[in-house]
N, C-alpha and C. Protein backbone atom coordinates (compact mmCIF):
# COMPACT_ATOMS: atom_id res chain seq x y z
N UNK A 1 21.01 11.94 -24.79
CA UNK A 1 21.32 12.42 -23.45
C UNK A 1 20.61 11.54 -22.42
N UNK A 2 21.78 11.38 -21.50
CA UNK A 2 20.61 10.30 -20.41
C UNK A 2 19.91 10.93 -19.82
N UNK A 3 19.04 10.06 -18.75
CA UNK A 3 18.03 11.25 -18.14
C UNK A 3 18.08 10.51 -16.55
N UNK A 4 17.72 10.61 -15.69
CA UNK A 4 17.88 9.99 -14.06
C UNK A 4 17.27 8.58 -15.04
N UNK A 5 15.87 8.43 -15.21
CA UNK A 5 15.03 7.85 -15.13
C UNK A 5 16.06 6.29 -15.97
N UNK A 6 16.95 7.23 -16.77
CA UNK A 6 17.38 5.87 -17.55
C UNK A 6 18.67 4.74 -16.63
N UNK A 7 18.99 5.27 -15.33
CA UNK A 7 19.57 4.19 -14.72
C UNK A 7 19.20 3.84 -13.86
N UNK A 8 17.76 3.80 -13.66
CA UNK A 8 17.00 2.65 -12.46
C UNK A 8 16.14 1.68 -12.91
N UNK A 9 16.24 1.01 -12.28
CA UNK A 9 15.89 -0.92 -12.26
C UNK A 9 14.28 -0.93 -12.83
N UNK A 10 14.71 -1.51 -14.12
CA UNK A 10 13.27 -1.56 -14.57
C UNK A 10 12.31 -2.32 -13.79
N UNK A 11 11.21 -1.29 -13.98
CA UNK A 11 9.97 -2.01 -13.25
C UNK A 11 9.83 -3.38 -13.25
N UNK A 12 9.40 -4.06 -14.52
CA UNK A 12 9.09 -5.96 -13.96
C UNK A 12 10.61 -6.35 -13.38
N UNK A 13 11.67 -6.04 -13.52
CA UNK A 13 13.02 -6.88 -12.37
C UNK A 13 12.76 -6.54 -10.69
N UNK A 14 12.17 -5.18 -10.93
CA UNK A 14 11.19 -5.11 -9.30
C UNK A 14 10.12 -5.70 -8.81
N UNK A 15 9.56 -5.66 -9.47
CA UNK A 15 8.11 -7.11 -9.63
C UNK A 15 9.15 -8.18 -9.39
N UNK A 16 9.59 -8.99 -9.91
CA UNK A 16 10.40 -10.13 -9.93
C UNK A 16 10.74 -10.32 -8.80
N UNK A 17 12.12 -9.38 -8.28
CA UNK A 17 12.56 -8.71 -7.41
C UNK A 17 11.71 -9.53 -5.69
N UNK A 18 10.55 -8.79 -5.99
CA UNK A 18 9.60 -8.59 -4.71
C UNK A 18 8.73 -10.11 -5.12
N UNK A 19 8.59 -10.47 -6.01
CA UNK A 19 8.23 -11.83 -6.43
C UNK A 19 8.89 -12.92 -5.81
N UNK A 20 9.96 -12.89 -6.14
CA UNK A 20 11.12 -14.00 -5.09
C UNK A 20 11.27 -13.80 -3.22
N UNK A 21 11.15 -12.78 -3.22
CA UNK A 21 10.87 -11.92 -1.59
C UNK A 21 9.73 -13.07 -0.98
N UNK A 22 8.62 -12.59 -1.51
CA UNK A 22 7.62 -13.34 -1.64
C UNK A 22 7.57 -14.74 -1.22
N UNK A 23 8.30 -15.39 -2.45
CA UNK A 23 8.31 -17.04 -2.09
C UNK A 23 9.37 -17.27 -1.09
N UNK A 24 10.39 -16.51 -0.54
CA UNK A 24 11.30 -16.63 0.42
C UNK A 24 10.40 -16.50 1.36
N UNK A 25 9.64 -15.14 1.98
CA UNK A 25 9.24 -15.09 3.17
C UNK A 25 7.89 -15.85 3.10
N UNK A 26 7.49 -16.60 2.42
CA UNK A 26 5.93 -17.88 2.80
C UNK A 26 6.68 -19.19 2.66
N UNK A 27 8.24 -19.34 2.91
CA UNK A 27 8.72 -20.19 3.21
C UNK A 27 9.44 -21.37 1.97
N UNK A 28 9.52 -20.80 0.74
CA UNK A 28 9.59 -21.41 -0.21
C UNK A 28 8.57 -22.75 -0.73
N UNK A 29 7.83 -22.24 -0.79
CA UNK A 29 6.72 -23.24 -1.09
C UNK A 29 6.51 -24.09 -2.42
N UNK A 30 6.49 -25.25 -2.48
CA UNK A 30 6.54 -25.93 -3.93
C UNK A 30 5.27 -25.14 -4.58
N UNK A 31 5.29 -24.95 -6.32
CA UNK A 31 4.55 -24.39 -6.91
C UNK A 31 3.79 -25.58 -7.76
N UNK A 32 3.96 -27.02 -7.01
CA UNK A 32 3.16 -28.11 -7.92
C UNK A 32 1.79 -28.47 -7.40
N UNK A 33 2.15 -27.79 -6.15
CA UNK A 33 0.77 -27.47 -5.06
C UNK A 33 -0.47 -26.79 -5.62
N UNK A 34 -1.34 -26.62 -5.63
CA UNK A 34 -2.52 -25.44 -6.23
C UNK A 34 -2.89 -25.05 -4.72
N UNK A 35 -3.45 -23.91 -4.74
CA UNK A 35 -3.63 -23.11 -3.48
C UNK A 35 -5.49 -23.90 -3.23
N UNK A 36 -5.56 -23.63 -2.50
CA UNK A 36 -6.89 -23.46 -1.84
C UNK A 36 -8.27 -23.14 -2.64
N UNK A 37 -9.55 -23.30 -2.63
CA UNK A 37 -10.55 -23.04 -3.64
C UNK A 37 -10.21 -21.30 -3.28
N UNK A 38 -10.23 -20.59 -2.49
CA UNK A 38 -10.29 -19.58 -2.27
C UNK A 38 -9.14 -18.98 -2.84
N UNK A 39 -7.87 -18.82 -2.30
CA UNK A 39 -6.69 -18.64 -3.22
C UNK A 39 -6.47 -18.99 -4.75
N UNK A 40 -7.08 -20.32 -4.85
CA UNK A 40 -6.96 -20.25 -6.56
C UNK A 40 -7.99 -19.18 -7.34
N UNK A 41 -9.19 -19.22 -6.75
CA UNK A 41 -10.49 -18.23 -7.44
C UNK A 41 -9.57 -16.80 -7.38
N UNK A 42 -9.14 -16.77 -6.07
CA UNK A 42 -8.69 -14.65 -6.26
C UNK A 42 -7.27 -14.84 -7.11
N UNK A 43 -6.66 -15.78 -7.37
CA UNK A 43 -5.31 -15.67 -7.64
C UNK A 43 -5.93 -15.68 -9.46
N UNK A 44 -6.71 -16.34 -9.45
CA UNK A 44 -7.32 -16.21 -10.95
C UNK A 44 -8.00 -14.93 -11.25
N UNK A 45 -8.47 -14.63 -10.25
CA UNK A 45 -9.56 -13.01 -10.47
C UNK A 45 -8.55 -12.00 -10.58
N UNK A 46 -7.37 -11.95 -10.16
CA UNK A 46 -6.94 -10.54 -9.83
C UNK A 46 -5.57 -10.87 -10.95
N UNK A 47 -5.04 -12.21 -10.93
CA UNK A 47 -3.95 -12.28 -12.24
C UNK A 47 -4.53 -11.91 -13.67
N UNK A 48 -6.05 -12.63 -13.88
CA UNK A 48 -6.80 -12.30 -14.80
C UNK A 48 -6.63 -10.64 -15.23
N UNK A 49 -7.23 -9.88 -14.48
CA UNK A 49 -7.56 -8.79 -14.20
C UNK A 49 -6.34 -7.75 -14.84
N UNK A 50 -5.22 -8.21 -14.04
CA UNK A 50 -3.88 -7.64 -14.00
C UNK A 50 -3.32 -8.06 -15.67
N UNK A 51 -3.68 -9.32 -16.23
CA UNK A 51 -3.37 -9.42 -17.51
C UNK A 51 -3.89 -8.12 -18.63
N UNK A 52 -5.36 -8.32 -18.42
CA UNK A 52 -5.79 -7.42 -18.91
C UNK A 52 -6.12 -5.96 -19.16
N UNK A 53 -5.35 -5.61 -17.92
CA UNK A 53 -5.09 -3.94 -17.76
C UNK A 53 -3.83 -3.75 -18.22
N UNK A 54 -2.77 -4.54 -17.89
CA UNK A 54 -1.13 -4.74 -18.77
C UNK A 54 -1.18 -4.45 -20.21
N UNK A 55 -1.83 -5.65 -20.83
CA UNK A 55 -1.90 -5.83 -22.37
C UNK A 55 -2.33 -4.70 -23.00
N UNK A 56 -4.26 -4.43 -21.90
CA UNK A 56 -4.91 -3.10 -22.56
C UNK A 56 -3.88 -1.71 -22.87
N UNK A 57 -2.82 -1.13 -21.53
CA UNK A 57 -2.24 -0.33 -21.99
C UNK A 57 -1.00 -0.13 -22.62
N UNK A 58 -0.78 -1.14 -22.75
CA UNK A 58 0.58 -1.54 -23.55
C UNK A 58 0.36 -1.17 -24.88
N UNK A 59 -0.81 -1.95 -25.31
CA UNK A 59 -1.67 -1.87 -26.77
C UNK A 59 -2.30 0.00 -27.02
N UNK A 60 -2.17 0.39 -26.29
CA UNK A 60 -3.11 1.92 -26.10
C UNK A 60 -1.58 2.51 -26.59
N UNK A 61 -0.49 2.50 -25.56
CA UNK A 61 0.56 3.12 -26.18
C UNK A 61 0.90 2.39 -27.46
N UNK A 62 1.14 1.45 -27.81
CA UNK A 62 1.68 0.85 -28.94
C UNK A 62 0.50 1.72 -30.55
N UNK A 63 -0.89 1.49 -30.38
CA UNK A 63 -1.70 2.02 -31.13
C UNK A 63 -1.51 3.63 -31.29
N UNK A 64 -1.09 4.30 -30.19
CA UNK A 64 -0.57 5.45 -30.39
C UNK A 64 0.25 6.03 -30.96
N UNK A 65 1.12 4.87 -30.79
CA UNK A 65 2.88 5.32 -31.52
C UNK A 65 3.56 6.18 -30.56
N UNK A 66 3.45 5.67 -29.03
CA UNK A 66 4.44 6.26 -28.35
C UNK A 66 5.26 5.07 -27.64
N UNK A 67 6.11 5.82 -27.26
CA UNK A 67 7.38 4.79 -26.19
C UNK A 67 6.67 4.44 -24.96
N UNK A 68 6.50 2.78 -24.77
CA UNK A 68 6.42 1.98 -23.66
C UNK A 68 7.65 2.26 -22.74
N UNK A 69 8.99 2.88 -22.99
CA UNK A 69 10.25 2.50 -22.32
C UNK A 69 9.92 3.54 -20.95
N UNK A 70 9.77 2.67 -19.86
CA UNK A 70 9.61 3.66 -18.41
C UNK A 70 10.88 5.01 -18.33
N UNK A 71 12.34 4.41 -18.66
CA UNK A 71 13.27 5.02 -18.51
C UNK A 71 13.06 6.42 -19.45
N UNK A 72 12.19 6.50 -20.77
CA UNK A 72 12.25 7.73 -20.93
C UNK A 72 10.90 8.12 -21.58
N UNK A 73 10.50 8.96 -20.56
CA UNK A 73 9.29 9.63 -20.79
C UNK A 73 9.57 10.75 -21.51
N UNK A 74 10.50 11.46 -21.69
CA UNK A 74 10.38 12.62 -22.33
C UNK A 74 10.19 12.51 -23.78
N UNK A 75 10.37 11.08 -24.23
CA UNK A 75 10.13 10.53 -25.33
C UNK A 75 9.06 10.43 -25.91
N UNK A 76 7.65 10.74 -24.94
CA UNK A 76 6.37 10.30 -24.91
C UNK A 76 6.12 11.12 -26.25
N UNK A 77 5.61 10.89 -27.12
CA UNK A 77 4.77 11.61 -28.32
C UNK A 77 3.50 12.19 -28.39
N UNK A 78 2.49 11.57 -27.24
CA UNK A 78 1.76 11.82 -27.44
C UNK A 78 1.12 11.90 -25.59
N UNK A 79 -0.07 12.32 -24.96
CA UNK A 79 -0.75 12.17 -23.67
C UNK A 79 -1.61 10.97 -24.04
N UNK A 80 -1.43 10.18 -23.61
CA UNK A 80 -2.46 8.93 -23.61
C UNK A 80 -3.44 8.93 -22.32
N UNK A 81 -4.93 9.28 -22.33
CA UNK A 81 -5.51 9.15 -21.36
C UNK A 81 -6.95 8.83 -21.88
N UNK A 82 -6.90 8.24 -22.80
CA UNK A 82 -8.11 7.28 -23.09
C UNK A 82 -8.43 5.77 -22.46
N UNK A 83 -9.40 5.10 -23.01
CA UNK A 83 -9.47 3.48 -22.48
C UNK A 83 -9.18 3.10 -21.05
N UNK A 84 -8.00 2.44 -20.67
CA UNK A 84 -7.66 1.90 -19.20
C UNK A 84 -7.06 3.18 -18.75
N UNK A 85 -6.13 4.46 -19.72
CA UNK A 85 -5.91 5.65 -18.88
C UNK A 85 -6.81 6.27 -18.48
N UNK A 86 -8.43 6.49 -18.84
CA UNK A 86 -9.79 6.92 -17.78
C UNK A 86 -9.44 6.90 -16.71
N UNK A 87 -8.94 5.54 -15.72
CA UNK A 87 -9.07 4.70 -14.77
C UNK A 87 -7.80 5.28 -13.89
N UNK A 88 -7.03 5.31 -14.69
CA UNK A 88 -5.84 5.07 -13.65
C UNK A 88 -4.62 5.80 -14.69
N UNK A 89 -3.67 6.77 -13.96
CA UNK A 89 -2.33 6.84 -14.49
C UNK A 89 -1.78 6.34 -15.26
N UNK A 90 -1.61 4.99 -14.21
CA UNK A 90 -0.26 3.67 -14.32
C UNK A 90 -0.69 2.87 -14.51
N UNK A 91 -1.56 1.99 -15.59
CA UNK A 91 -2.17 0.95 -15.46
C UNK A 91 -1.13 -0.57 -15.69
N UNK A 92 0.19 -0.15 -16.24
CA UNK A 92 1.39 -0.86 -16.31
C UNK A 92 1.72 -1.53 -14.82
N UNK A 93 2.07 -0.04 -14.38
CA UNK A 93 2.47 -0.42 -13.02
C UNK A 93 1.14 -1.03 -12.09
N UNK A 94 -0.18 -1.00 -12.42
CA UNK A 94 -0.84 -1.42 -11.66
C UNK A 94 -0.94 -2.77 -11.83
N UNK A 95 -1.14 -3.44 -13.22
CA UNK A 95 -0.69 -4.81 -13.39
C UNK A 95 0.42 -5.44 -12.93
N UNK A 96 1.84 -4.78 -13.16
CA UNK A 96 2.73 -5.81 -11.85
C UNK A 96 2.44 -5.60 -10.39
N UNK A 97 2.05 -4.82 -9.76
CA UNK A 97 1.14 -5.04 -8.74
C UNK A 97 0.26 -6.05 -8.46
N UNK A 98 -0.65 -5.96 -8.97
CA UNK A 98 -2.09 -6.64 -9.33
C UNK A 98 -0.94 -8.42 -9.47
N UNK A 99 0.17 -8.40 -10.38
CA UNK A 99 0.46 -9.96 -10.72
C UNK A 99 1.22 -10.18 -8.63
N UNK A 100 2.14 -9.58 -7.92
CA UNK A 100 2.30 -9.47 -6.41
C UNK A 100 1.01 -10.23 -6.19
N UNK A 101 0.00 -9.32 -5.78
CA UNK A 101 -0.98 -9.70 -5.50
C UNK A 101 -1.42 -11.46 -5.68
N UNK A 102 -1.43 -11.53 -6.72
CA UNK A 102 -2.12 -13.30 -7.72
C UNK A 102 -1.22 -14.09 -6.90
N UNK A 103 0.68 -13.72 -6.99
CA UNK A 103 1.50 -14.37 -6.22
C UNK A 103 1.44 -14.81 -4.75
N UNK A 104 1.05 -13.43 -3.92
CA UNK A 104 0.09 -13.99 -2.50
C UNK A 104 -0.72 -14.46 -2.42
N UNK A 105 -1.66 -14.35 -3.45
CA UNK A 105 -2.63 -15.48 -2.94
C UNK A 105 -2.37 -16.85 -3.52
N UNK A 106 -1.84 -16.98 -4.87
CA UNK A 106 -1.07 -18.39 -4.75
C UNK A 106 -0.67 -19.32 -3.88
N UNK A 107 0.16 -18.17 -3.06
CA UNK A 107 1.24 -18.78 -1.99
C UNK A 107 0.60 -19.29 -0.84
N UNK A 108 -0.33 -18.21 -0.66
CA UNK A 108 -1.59 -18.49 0.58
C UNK A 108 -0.86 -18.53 1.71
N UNK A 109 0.21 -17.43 1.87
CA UNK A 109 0.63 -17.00 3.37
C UNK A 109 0.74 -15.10 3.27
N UNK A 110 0.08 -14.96 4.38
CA UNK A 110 0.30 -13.86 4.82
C UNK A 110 1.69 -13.04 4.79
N UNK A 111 2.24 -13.95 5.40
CA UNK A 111 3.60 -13.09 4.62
C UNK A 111 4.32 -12.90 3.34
N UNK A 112 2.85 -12.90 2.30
CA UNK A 112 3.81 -12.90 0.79
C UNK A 112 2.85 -11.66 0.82
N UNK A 113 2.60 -10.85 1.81
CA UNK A 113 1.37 -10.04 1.39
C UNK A 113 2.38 -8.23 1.44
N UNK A 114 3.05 -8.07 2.39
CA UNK A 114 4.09 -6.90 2.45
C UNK A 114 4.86 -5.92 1.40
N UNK A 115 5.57 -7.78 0.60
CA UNK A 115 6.39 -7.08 -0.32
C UNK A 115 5.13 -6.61 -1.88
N UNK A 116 4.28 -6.54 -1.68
CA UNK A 116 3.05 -6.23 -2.67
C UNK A 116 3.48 -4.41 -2.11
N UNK A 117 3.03 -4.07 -0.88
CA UNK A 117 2.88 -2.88 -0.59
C UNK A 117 4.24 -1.80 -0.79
N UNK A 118 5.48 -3.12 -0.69
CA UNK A 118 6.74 -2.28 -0.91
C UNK A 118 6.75 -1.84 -2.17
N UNK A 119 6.57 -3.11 -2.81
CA UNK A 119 6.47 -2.48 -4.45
C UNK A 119 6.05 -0.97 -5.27
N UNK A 120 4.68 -0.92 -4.44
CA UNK A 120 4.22 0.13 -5.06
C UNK A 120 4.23 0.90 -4.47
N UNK A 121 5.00 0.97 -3.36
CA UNK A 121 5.56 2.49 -2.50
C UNK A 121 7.05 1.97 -3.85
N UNK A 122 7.87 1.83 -3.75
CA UNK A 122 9.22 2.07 -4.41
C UNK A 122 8.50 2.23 -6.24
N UNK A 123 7.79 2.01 -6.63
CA UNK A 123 7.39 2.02 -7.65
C UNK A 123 7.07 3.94 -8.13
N UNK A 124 6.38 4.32 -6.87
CA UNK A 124 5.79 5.44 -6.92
C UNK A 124 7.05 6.58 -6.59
N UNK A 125 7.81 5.98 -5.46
CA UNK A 125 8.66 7.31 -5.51
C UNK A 125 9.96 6.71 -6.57
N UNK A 126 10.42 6.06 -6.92
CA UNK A 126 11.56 5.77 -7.99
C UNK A 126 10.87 5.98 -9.51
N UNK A 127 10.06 6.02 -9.52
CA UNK A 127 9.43 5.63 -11.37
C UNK A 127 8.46 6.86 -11.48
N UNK A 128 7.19 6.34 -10.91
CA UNK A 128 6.07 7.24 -10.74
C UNK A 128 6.23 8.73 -10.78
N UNK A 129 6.84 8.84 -9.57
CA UNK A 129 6.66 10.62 -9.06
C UNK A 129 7.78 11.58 -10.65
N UNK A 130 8.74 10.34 -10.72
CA UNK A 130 9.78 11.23 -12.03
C UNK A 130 9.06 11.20 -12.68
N UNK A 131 8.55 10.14 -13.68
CA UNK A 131 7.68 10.10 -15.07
C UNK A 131 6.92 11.86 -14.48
N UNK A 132 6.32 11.38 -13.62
CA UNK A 132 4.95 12.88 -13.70
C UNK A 132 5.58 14.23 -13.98
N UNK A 133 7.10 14.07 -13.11
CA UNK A 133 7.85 15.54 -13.53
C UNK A 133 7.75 15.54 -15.17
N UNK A 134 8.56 14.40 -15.58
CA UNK A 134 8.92 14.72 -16.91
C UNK A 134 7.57 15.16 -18.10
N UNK A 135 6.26 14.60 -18.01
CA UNK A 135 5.61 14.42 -18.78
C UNK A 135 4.63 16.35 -18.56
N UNK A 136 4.96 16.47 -16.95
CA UNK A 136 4.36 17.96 -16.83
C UNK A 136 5.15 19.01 -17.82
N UNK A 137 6.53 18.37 -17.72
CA UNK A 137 7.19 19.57 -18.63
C UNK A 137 6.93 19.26 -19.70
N UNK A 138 6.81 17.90 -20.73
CA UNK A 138 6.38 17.60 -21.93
C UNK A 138 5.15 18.07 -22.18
N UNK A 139 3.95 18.14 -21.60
CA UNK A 139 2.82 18.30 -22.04
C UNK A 139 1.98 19.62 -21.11
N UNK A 140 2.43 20.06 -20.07
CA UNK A 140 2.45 21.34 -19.82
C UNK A 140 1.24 20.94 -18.89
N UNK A 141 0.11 21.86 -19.04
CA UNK A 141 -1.01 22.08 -18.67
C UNK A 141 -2.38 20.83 -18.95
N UNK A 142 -2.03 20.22 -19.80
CA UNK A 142 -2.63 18.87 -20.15
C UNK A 142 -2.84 17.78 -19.31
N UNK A 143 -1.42 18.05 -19.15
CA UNK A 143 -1.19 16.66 -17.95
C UNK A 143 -1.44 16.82 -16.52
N UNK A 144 -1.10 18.19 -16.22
CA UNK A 144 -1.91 18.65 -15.14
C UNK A 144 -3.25 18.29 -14.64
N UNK A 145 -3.91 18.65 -15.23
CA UNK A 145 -5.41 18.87 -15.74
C UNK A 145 -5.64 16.87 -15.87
N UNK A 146 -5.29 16.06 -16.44
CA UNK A 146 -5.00 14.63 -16.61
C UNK A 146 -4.90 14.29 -14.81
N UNK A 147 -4.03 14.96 -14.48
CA UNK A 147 -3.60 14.17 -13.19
C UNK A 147 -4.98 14.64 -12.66
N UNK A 148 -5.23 15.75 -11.93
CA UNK A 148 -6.25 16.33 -11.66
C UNK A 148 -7.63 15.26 -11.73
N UNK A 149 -7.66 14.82 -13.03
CA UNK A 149 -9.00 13.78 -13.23
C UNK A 149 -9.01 12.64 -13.18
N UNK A 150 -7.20 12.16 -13.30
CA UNK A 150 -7.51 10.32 -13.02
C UNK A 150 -6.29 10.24 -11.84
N UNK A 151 -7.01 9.29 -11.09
CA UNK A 151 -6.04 9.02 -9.49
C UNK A 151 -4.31 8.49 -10.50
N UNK A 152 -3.64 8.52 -9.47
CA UNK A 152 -1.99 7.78 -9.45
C UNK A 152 -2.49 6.12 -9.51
N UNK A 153 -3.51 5.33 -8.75
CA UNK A 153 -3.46 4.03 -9.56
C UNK A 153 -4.55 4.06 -9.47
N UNK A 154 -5.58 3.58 -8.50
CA UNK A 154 -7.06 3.71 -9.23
C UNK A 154 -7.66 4.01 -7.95
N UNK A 155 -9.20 4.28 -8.54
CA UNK A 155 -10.23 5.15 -7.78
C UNK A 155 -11.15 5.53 -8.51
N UNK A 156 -11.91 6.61 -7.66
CA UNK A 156 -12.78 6.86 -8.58
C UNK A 156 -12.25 8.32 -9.58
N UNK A 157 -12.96 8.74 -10.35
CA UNK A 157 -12.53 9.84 -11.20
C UNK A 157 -12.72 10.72 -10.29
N UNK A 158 -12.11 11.75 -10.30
CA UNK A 158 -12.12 13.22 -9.42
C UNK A 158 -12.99 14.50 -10.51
């Protein structure tokens, strides 16, 4: 049975998406260029970063034996809120964020800085806010209680 969640635009083609946005509005900039000492250090700190919160929860669901597929959460097997889920919800979605991010500062114009913020507003009400319906009815009072203690992307613990 389909579910809403299974006919909207997977997350990284929105990353992508807002990725190309990006190099359109800083003017199409050659990428044989290296940015700036400053732009290359954060574009390394925060792509870095973003690698490693991706992989970490990818590997957290995969070690679990539940479905990575955004489109269906009701599929989930299990509540995953160990490791990088402590931290954060969405640590998926916070890594294509986090890669936006590496991309502006690459680009090293201010205007690759916007479509970062669109992202994760359309991220949150198209993806985000459903997953949470679906997984409250999957896991009831758990996930409640989950949301309750770790922010929607990060912060401190509540």
């Amino acid at each position: 049975m389909a579910t809403p969640l299974d006919t909207r635009i997977p997350p990284p083609l929105w990353m992508a998406a807002f990725g190309l946005t990006q190099w359109l509005l800083a003017g199409r900039p050659s990428y044989r260029h290296r940015p700036g000492p400053l732009g290359f250090f954060t574009a390394g700190t925060i792509g870095t970063a973003s690698a490693v919160v991706g992989i970490a929860a990818v590997t957290e669901f995969l070690q679990r034996g539940t479905t990575v597929h955004p489109g269906t959460p009701e599929h989930a097997s299990v509540l995953v809120t160990g490791r990088v889920y402590r931290y954060t919800r969405n640590p998926m979605y916070l890594a294509l964020t986090g890669t936006l991010v590496t991309h502006a500062a690459w680009l090293g114009s201010p205007r690759a800085v916007p479509p970062v913020a669109a992202l994760a507003a359309i991220l949150t009400a198209v993806q985000i806010l459903p997953e949470e319906r679906a997984l409250q009815e999957r896991f009831g009072e758990d996930y409640r209680e989950y949301m309750r203690r770790v922010p929607r992307w990060i912060g401190p613990r509540r």
